[in-house]
Protein backbone atom coordinates (compact mmCIF):
# COMPACT_ATOMS: atom_id res chain seq x y z
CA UNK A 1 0.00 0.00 0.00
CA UNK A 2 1.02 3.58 -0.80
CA UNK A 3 1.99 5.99 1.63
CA UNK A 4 -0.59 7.91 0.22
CA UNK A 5 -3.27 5.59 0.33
CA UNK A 6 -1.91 4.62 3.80
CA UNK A 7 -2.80 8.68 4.23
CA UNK A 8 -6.40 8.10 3.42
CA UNK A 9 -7.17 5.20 5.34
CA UNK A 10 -5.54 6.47 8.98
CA UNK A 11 -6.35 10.42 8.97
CA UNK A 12 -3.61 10.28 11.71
CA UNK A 13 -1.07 9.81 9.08
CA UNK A 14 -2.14 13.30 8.05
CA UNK A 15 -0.91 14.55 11.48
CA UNK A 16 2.26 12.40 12.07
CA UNK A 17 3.80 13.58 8.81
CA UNK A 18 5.54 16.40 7.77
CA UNK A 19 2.91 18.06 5.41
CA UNK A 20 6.46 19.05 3.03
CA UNK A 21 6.26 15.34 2.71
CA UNK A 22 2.75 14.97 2.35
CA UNK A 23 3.06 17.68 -0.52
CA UNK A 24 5.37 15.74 -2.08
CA UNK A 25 3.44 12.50 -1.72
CA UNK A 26 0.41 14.64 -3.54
CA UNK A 27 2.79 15.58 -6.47
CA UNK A 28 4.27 12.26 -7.24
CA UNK A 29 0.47 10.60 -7.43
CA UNK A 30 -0.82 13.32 -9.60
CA UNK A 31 2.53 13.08 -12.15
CA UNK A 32 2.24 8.98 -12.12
CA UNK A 33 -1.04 9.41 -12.63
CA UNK A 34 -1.78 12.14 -15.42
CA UNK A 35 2.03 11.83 -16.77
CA UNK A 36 3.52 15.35 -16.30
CA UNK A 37 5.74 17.28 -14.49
CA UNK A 38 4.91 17.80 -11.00
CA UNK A 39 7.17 20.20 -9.31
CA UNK A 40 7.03 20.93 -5.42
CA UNK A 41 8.80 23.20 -3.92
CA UNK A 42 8.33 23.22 0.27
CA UNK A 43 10.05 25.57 2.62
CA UNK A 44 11.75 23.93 5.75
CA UNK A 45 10.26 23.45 8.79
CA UNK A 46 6.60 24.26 8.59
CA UNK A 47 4.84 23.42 11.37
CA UNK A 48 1.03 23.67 11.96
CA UNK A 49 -1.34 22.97 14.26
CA UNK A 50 -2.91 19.48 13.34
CA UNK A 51 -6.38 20.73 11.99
CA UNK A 52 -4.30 23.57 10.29
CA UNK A 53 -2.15 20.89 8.19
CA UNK A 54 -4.90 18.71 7.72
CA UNK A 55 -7.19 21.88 5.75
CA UNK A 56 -3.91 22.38 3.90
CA UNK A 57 -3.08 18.71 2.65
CA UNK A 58 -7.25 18.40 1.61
CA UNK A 59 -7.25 21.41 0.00
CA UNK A 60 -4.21 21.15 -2.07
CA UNK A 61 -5.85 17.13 -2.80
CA UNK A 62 -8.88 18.99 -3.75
CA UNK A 63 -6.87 21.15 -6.05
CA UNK A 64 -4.63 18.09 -7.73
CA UNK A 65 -8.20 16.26 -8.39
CA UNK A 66 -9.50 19.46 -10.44
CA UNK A 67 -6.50 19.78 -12.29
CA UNK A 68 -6.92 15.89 -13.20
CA UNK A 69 -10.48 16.34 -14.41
CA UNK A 70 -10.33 19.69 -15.91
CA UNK A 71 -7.24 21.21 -16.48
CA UNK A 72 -6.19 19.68 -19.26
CA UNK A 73 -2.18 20.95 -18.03
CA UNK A 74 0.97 20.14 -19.27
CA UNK A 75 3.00 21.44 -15.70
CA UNK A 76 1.78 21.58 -12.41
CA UNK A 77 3.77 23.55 -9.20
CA UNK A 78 2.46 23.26 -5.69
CA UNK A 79 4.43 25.69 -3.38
CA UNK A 80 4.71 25.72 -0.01
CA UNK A 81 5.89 29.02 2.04
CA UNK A 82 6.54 30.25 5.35
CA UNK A 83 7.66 33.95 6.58
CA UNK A 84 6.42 36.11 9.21
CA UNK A 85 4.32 34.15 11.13
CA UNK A 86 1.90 33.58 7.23
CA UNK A 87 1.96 30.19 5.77
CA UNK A 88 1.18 29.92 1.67
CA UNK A 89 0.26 27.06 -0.68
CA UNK A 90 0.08 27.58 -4.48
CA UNK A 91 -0.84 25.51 -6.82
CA UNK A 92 -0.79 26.63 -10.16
CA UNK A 93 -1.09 24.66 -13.63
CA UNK A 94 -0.73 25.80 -17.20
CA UNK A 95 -4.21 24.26 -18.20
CA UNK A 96 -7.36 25.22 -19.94
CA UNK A 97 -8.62 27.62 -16.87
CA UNK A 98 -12.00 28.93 -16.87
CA UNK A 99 -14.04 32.05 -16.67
CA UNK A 100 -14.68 33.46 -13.19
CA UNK A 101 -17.41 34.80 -11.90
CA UNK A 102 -20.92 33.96 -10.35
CA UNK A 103 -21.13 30.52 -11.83
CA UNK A 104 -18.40 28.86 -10.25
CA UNK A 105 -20.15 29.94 -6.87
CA UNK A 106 -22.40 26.55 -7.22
CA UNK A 107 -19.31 24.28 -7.74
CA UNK A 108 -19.17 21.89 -5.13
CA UNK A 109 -15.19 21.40 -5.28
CA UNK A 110 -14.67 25.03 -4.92
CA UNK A 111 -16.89 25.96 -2.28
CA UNK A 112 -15.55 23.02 0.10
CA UNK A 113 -12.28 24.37 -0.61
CA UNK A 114 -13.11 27.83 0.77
CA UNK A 115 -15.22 26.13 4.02
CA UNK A 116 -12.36 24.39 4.89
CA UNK A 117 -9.68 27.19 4.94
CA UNK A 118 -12.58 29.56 6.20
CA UNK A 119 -13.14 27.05 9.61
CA UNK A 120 -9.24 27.46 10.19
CA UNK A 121 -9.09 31.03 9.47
CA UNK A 122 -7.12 30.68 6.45
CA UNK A 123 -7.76 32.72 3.20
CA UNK A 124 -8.44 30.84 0.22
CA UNK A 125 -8.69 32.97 -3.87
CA UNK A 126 -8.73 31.18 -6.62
CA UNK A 127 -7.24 32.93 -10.23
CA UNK A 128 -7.95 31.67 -14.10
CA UNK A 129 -8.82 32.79 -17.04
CA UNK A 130 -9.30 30.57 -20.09
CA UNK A 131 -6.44 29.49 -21.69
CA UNK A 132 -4.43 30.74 -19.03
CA UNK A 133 -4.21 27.73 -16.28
CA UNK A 134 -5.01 28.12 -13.07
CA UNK A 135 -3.47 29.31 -9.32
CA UNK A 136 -4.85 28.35 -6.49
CA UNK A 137 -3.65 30.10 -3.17
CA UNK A 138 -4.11 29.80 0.58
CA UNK A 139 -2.76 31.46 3.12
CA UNK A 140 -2.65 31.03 7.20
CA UNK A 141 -1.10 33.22 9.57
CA UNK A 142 -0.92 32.40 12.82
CA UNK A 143 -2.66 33.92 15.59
CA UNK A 144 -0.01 34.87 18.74
């Protein structure tokens, strides 16, 4: 069994590991599984509070299953930051994007995205235009 899979079936696992790792784990799948280049970049030491790395790792999942039914990319990056107290994820792809607006409100993918980073006080904006891929970014600072 995959580490991955291993992930899914003992939510601990989402805890225990370092969510650089975890990132990592998310990239590979996605390039074995759609055959392109995956690239993740994670800063050092980023630590969050359990149900902080948890919204982080299901989001960026979230993210990695849109680009695998929509996107239609050729390059995928998934970014992880830390600096002043903020923590960032981006994931970006060079796919098909899509027009903003109103409509995407009632996509089901999207809006559990935002719930999730909204219940840990995270910011969550999404970016396309068509034929312009996709960025997806969250961000978390912590609260002293």
């Amino acid at each position: 069994m995959t580490c991955a899979a291993q992930a899914e079936m003992r939510p601990s696992a989402l805890t225990d590991t370092d969510l650089g790792d975890l990132l990592h784990l998310l990239g590979n799948a996605l390039a074995g599984r759609i055959n392109i280049p995956v690239v993740v970049t994670v800063a050092p030491e980023v630590v969050l509070p359990p149900e902080v790395q948890v919204v982080f790792y299901r989001i960026c999942q979230e993210a990695l299953n849109n680009i695998t039914k929509h996107a239609k990319a050729r390059h995928v990056e998934i970014d992880l930051q830390h600096a002043d107290g903020a923590v960032e994820l981006l994931v970006r792809d060079d796919g098909k994007g899509f027009e903003e607006g109103p409509a995407l409100a009632g996509h089901f993918g999207l809006g559990m995205m935002r719930e999730r980073a909204e219940a840990v006080g995270a910011v969550l904006t999404v970016t396309s235009q068509p034929g312009q891929g996709t960025e997806l970014k969250m961000c978390w600072k912590e609260v002293k």
